[in-house]
C-alpha atoms as a PDB file:
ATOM      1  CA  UNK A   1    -105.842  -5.977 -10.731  1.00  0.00           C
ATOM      2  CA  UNK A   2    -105.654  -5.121  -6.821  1.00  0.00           C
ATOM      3  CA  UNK A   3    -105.737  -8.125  -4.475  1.00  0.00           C
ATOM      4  CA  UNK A   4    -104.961  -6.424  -1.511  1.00  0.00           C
ATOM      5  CA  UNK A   5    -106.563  -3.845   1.020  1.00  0.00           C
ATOM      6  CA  UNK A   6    -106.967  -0.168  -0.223  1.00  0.00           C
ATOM      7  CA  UNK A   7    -103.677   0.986  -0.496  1.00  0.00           C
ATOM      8  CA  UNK A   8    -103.189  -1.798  -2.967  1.00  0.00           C
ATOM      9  CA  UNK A   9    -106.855  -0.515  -4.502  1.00  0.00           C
ATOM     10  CA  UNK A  10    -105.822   3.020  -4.552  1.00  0.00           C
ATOM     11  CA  UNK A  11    -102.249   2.212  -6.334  1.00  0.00           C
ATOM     12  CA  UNK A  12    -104.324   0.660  -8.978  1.00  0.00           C
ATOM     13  CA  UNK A  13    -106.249   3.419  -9.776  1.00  0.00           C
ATOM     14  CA  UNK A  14    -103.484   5.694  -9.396  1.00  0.00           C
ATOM     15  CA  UNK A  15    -101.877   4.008 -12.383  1.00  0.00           C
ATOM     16  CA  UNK A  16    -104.544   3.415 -14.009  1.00  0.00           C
ATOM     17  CA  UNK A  17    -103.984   7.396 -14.696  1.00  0.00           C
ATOM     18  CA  UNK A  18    -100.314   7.394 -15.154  1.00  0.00           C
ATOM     19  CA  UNK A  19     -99.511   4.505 -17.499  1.00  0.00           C
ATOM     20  CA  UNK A  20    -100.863   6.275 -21.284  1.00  0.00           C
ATOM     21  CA  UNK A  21    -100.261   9.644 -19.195  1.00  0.00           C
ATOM     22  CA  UNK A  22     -96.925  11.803 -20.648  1.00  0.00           C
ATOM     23  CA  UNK A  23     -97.325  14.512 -17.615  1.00  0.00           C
ATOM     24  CA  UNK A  24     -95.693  13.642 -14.066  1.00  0.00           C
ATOM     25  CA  UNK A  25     -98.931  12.326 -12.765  1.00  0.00           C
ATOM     26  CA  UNK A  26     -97.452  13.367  -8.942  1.00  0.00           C
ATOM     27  CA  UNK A  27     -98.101  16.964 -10.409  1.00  0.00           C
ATOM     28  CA  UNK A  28    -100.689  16.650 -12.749  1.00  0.00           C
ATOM     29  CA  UNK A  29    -103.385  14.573 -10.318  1.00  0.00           C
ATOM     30  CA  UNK A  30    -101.830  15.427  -6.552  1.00  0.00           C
ATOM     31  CA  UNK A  31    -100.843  18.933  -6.463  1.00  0.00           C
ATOM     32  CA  UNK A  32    -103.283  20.182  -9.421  1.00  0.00           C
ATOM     33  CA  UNK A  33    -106.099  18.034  -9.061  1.00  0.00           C
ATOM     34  CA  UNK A  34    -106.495  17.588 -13.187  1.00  0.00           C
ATOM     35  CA  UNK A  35    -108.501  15.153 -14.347  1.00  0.00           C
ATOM     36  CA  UNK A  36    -107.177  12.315 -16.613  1.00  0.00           C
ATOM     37  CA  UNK A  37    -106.654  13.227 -20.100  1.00  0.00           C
ATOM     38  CA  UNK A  38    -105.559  10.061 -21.573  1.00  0.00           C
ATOM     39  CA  UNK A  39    -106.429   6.777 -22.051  1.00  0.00           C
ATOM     40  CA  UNK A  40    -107.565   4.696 -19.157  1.00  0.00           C
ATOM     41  CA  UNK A  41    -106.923   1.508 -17.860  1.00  0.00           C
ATOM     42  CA  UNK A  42    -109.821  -0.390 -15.810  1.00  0.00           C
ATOM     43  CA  UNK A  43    -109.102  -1.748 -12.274  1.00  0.00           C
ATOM     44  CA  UNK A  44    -110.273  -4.464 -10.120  1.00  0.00           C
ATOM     45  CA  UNK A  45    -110.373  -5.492  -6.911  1.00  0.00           C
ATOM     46  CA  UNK A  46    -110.094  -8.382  -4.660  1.00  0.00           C
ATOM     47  CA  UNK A  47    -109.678  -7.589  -1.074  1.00  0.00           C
ATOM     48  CA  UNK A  48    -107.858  -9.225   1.544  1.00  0.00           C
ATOM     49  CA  UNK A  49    -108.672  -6.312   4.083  1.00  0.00           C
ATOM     50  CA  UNK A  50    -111.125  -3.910   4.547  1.00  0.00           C
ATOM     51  CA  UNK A  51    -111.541  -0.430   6.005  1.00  0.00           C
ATOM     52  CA  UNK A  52    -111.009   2.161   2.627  1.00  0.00           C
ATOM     53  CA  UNK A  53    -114.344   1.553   1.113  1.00  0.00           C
ATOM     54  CA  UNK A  54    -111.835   1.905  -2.000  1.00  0.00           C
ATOM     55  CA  UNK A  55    -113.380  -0.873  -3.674  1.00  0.00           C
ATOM     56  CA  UNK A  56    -116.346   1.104  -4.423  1.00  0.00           C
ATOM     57  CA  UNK A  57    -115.323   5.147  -5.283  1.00  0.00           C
ATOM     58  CA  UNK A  58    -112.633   6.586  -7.608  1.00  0.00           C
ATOM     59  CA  UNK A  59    -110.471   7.731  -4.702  1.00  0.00           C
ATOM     60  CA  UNK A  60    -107.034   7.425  -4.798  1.00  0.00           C
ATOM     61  CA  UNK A  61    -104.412   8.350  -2.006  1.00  0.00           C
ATOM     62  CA  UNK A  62    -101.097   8.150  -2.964  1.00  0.00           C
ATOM     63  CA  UNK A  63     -97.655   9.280  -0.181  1.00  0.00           C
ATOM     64  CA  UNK A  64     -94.594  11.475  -1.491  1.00  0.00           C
ATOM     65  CA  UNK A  65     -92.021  10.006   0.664  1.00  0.00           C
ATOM     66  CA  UNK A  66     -89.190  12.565  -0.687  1.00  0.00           C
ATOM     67  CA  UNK A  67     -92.079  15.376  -0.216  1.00  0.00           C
ATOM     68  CA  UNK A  68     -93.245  14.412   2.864  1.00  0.00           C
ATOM     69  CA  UNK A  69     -96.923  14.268   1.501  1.00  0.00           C
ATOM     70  CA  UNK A  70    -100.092  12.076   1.517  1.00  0.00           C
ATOM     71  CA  UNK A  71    -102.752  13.330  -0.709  1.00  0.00           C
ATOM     72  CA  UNK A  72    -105.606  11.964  -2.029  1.00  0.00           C
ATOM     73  CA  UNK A  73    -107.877  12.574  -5.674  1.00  0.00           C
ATOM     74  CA  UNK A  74    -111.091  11.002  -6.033  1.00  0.00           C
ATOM     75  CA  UNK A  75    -111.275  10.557  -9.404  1.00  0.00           C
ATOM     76  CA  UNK A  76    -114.465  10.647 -11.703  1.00  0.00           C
ATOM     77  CA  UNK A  77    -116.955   7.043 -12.382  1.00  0.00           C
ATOM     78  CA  UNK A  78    -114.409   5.976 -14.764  1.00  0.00           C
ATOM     79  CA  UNK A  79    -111.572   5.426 -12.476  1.00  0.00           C
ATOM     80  CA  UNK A  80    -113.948   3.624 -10.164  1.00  0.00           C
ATOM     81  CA  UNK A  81    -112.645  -0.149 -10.336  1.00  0.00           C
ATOM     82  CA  UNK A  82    -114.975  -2.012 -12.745  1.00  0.00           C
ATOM     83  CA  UNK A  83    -115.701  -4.733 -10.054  1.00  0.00           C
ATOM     84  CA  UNK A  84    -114.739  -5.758  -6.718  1.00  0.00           C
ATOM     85  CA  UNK A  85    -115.027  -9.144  -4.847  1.00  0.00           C
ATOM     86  CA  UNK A  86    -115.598  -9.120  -1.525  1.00  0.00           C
ATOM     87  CA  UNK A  87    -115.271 -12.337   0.426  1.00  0.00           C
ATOM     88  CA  UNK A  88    -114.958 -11.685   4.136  1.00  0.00           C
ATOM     89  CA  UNK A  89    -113.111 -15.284   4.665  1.00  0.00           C
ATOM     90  CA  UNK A  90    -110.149 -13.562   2.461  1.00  0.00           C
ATOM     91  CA  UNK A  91    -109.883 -11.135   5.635  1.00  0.00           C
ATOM     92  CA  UNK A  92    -109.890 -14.073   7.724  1.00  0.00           C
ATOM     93  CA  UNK A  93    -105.524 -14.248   8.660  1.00  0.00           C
ATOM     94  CA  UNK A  94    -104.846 -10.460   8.807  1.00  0.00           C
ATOM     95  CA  UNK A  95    -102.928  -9.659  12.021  1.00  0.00           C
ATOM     96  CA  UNK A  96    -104.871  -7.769  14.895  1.00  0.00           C
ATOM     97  CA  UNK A  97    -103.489  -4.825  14.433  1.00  0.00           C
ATOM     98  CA  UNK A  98    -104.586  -4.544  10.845  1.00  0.00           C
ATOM     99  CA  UNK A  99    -107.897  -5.607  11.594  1.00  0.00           C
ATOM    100  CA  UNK A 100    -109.018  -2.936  14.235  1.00  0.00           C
ATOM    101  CA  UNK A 101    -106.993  -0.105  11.958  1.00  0.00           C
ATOM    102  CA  UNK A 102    -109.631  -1.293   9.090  1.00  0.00           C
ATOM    103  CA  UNK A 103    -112.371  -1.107  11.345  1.00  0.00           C
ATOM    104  CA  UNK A 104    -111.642   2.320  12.558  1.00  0.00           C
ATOM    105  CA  UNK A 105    -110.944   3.882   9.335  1.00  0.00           C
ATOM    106  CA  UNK A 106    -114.742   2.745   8.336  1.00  0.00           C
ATOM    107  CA  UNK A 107    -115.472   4.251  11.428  1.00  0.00           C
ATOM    108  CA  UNK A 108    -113.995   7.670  10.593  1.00  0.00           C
ATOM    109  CA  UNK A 109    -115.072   7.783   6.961  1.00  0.00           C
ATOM    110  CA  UNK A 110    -118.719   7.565   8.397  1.00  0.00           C
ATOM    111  CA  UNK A 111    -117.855  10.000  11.264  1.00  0.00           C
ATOM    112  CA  UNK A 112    -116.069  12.752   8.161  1.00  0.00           C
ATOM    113  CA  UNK A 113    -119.385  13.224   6.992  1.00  0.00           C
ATOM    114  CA  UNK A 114    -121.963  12.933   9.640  1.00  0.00           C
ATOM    115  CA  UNK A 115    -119.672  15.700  11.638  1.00  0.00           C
ATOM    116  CA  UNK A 116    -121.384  18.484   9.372  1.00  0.00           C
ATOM    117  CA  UNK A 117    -124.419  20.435   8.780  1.00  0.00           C
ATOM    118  CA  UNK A 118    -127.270  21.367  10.997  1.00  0.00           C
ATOM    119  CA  UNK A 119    -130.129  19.988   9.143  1.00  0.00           C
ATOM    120  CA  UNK A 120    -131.929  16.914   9.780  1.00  0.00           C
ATOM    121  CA  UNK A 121    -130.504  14.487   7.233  1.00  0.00           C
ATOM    122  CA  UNK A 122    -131.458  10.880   6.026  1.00  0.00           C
ATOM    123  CA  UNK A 123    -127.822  10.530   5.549  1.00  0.00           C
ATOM    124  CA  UNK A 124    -127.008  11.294   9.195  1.00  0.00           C
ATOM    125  CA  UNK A 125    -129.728   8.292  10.151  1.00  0.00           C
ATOM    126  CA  UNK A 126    -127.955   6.046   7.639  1.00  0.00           C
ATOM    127  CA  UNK A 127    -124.819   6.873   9.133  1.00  0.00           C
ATOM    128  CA  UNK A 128    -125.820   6.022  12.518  1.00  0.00           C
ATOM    129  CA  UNK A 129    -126.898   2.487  11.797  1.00  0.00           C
ATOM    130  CA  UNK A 130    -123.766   2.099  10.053  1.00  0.00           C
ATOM    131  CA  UNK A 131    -121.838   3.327  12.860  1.00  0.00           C
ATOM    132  CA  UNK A 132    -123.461   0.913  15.234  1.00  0.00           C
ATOM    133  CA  UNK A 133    -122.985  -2.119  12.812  1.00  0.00           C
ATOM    134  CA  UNK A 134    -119.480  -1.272  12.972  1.00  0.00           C
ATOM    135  CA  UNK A 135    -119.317  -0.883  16.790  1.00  0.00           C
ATOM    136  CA  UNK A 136    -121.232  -4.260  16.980  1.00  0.00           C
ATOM    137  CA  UNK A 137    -119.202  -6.366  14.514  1.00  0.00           C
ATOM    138  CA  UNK A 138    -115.596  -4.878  15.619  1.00  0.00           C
ATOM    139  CA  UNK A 139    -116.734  -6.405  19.432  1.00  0.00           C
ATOM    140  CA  UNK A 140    -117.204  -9.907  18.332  1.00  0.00           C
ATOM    141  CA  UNK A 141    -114.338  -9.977  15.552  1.00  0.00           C
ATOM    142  CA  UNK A 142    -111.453  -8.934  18.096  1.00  0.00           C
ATOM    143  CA  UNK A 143    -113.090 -11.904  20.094  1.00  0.00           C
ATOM    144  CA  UNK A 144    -113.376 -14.283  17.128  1.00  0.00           C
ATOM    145  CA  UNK A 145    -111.687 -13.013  14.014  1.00  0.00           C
ATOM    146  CA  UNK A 146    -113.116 -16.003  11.715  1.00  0.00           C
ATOM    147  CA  UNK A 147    -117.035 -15.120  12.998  1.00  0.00           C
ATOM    148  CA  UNK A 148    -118.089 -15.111   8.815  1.00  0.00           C
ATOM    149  CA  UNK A 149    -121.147 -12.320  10.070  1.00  0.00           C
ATOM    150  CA  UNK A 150    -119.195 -10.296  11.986  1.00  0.00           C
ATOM    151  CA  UNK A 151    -116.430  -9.594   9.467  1.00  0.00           C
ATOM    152  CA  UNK A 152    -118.879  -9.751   6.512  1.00  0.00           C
ATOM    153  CA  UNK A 153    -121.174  -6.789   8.258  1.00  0.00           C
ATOM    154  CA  UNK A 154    -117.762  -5.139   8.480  1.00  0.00           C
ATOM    155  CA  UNK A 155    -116.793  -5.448   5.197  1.00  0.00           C
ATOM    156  CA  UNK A 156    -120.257  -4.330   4.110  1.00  0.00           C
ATOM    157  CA  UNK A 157    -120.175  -1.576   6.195  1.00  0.00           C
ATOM    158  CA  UNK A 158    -116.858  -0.204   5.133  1.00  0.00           C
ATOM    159  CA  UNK A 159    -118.206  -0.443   1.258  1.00  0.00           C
ATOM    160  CA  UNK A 160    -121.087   1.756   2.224  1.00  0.00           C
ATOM    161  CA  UNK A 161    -118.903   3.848   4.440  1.00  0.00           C
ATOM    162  CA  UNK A 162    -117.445   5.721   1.244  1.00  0.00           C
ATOM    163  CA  UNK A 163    -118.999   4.955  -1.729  1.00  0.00           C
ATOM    164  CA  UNK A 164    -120.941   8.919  -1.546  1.00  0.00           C
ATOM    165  CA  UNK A 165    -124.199   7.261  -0.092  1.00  0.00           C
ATOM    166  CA  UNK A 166    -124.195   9.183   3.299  1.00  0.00           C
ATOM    167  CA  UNK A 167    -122.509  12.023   1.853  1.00  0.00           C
ATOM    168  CA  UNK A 168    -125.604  13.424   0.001  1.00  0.00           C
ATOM    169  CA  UNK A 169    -126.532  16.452   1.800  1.00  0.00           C
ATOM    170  CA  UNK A 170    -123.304  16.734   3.713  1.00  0.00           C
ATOM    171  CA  UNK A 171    -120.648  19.438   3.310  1.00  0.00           C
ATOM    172  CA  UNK A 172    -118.468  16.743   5.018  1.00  0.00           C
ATOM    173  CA  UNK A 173    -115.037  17.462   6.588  1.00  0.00           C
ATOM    174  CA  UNK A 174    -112.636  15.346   6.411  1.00  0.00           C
ATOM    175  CA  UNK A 175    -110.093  17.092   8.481  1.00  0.00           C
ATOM    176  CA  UNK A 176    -109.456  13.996  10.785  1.00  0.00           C
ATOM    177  CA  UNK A 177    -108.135  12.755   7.425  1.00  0.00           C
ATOM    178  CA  UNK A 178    -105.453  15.872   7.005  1.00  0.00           C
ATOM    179  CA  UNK A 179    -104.189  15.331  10.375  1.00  0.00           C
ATOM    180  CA  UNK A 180    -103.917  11.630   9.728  1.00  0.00           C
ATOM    181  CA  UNK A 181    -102.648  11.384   6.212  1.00  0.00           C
ATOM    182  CA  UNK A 182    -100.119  14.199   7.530  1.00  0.00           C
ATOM    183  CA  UNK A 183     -98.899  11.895  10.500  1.00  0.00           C
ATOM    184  CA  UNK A 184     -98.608   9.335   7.654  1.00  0.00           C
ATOM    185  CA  UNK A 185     -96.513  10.902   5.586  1.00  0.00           C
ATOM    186  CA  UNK A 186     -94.007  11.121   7.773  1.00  0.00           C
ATOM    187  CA  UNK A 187     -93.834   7.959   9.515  1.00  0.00           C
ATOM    188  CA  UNK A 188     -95.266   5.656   7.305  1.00  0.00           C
ATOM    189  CA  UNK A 189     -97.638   4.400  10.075  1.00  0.00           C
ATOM    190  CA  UNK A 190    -100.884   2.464   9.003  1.00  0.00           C
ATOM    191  CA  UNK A 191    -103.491   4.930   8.031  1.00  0.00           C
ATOM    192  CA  UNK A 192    -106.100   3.496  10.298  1.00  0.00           C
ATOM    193  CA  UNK A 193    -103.623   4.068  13.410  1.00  0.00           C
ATOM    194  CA  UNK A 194    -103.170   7.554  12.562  1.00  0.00           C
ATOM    195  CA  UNK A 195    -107.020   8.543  12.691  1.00  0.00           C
ATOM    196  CA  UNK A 196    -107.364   7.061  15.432  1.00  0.00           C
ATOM    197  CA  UNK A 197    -104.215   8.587  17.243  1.00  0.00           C
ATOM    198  CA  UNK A 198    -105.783  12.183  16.143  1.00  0.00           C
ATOM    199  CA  UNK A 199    -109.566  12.065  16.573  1.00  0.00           C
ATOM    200  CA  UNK A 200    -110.219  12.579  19.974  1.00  0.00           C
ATOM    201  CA  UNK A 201    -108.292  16.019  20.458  1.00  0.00           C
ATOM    202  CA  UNK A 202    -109.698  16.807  16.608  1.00  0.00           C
ATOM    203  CA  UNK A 203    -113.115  16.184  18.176  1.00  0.00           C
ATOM    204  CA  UNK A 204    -112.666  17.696  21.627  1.00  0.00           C
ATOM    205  CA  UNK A 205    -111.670  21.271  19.860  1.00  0.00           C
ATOM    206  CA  UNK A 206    -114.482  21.383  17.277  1.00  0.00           C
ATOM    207  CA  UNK A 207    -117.479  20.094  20.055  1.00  0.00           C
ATOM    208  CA  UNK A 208    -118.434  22.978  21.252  1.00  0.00           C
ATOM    209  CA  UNK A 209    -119.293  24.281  17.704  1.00  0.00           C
ATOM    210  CA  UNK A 210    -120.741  21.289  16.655  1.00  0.00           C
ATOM    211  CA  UNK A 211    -122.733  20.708  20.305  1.00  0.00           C
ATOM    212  CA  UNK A 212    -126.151  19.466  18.618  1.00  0.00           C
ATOM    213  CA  UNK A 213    -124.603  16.740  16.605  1.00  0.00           C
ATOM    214  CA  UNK A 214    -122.122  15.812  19.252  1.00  0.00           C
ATOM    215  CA  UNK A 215    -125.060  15.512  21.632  1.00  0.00           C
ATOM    216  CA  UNK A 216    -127.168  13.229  18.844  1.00  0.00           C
ATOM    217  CA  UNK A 217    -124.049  10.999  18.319  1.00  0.00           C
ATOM    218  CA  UNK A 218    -123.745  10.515  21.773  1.00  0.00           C
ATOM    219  CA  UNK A 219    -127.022   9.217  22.766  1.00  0.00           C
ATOM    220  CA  UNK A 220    -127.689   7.245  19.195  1.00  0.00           C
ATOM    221  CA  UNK A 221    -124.773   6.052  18.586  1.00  0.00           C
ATOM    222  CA  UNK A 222    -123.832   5.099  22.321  1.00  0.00           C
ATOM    223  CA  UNK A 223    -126.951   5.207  24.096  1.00  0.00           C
ATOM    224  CA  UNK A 224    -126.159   7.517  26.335  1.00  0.00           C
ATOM    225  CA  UNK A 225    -129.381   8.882  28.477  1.00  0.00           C
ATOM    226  CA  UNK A 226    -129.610  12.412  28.569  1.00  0.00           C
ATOM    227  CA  UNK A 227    -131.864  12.918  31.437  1.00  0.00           C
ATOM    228  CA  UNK A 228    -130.337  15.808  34.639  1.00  0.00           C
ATOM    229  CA  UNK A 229    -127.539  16.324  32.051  1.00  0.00           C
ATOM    230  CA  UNK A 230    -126.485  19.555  30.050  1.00  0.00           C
ATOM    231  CA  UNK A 231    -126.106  19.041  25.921  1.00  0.00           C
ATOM    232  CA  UNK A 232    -121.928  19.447  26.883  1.00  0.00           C
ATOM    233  CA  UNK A 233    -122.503  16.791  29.401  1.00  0.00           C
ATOM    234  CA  UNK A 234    -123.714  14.308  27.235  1.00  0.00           C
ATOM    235  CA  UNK A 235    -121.194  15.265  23.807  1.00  0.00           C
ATOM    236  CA  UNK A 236    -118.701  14.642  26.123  1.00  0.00           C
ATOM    237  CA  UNK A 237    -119.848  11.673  27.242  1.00  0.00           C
ATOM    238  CA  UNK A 238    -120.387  10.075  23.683  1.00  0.00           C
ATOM    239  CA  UNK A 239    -116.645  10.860  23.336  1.00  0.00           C
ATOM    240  CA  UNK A 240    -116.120   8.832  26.405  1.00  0.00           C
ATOM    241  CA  UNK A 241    -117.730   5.997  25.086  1.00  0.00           C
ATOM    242  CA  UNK A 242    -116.235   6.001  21.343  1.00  0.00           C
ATOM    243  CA  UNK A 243    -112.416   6.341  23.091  1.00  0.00           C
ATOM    244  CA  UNK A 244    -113.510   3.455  25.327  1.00  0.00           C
ATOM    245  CA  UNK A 245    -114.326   1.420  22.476  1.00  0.00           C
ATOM    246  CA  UNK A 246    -111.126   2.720  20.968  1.00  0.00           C
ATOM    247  CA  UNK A 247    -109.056   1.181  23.776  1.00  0.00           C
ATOM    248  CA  UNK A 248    -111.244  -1.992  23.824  1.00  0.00           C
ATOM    249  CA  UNK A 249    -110.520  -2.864  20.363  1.00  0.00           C
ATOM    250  CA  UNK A 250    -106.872  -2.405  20.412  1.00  0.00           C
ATOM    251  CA  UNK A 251    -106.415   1.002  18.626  1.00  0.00           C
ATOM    252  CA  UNK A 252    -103.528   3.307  19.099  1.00  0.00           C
ATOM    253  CA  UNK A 253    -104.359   6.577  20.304  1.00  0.00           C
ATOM    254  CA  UNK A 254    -100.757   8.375  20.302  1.00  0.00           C
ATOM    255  CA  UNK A 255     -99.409   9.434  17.287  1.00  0.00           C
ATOM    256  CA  UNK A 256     -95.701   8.761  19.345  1.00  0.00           C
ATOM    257  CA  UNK A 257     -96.253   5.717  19.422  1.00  0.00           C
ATOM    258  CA  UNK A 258     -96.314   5.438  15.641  1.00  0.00           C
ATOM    259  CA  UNK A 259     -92.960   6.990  15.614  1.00  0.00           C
ATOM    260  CA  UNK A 260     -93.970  10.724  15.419  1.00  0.00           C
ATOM    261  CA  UNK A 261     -91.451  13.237  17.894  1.00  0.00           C
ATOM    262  CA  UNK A 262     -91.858  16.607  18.939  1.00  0.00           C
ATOM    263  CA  UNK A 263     -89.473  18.000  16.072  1.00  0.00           C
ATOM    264  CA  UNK A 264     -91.839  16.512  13.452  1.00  0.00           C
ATOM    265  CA  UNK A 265     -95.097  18.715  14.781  1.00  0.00           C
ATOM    266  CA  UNK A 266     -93.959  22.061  12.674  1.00  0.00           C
ATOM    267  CA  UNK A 267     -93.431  19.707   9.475  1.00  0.00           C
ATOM    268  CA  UNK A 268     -96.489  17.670   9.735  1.00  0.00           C
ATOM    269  CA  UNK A 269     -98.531  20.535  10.605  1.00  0.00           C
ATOM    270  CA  UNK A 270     -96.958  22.456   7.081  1.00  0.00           C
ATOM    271  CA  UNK A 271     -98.141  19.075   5.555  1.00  0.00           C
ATOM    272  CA  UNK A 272    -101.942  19.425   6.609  1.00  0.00           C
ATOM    273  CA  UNK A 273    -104.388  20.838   4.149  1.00  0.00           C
ATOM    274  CA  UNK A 274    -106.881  22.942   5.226  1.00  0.00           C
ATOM    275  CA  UNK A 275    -110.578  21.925   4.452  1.00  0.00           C
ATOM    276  CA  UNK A 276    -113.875  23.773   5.159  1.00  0.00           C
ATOM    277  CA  UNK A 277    -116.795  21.365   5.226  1.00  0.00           C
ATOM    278  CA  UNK A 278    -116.797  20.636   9.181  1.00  0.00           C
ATOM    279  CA  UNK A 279    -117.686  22.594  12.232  1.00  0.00           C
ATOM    280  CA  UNK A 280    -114.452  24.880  12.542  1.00  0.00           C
ATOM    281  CA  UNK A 281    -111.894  25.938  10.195  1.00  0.00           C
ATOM    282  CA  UNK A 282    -108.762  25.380  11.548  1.00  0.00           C
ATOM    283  CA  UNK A 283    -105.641  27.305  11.781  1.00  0.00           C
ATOM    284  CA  UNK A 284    -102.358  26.481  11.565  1.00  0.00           C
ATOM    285  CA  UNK A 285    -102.153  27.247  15.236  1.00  0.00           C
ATOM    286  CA  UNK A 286    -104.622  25.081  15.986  1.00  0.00           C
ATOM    287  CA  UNK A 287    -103.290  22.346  13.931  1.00  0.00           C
ATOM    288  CA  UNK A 288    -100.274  22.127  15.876  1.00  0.00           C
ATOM    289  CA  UNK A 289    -102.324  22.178  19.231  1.00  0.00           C
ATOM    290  CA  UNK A 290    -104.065  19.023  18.364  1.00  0.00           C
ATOM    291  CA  UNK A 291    -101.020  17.468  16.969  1.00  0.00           C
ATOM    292  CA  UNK A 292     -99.355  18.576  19.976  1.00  0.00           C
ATOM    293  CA  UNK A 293    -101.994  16.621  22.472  1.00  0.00           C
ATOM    294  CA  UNK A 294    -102.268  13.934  20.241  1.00  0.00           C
ATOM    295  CA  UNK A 295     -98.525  13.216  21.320  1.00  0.00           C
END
């Protein structure tokens, strides 16, 4: 049983694996990706915070202190917890700070997959009401944290945010994620926090291969108008208006100021995997650039 928020959720399911497992399940589900070959456990949830959408998919992500790794495994329908309960007036006395990292890791987990592909996608237009609904809700619930339908469409939202809905279609990319989960790793910070701290450079290097998209998220998501502007006018715009909402709500946006230094770039950039679904594939050289101006 989890009662917690999705660390606690993905801890369950991580040993959920382990327990009737003989192999080091570090190894055997983290650095090989196997799939469990022993009996397993079922898992619950009751959350107390939101933001993971772990309540709902058979993701786990799991941090090698001694390694200096965060990695996740989503795991196959039988590692998926066999029910969750979701009462938003259990999310009612988390701190602030918890809060608005919840609400942007919803955020991102939506963002991960619309940020790919060219085609016109239902999953994209299902995204972008979500996105709003977020955007929305976060507004009054920084205002009011006990508003029961603002924290309720945020809890909703997050379920639907990763639970592979808007992901049909999508190649997804997830690299916000790398950079984050790398940050993590080596300061421990919340997971939210470290998103946010890396999105905006992540996004301001990959716009102008993803232009279209950056241009649609701009004026559906934030309403910007397009009219006398060029398509690199209004992307960057949109990016304007989702780090303004970042500030608004209370989000960090420097990954020093979750206790990352200079000396730690090289090591979290070694500690970044690689993936291929989004706009641009990075290199290593690039990885360190955005690390470096997310300082």
């Amino acid at each position: 049983m989890a009662v917690g928020g999705g660390s606690c959720c993905d801890y369950a399911k991580a040993v959920s694996v382990s327990v009737n497992c003989e192999d080091d399940p570090w190894e055997k589900y983290f650095i090989r990706f196997e799939e469990p070959s022993c009996k397993i456990l079922p898992v619950g949830c009751v959350l107390t915070m939101v933001g993971t959408g772990s309540e709902m998919n058979g993701g786990s992500v799991i941090t090698n202190h001694e390694k200096h790794l965060k990695i996740g495994h989503v795991f196959g329908t039988d590692v998926m917890p066999k029910f969750a309960i979701l009462n938003p007036k259990f999310t009612f006395t988390l701190p602030h700070k918890q809060m608005v990292a919840g609400i942007y890791d919803i955020f991102n987990h939506i963002c991960e997959q619309y940020f790919s592909g060219i085609d016109d996608n239902t999953s994209d237009y299902l995204a972008e009401g979500l996105m709003r609904s977020v955007v929305h809700s976060s507004l009054i619930a920084v205002e009011d944290p006990k508003n029961y339908e603002a924290r309720s469409n945020i809890m909703w939202c997050a379920t639907w945010a990763l639970n592979t809905l808007i992901a049909k279609g999508k190649t997804t990319d997830w690299m916000v994620h790398m950079l984050g989960q790398a940050v993590g790793a080596y300061t421990d910070a919340t997971h939210g926090m470290t998103l946010a701290a890396v999105s905006l450079p992540y996004y301001k290097h990959i716009l102008p291969y993803g232009l279209a998209k950056f241009r649609r998220f701009a004026m559906e998501v934030w309403h910007i108008k397009p009219e006398g502007k060029t398509d690199e006018q209004i992307a960057k715009e949109g990016l304007q208006a989702l780090e303004n909402w970042m500030k608004k709500i209370g989000l960090t946006l420097k990954i020093s100021e979750l206790g990352a230094t200079p000396e730690m770039i090289e090591g979290i950039a070694d500690a970044t995997l690689i993936l291929k679904g989004g706009y641009k594939v990075l290199d290593r050289k690039e990885i360190v650039q955005i690390l470096k101006e997310s300082l």
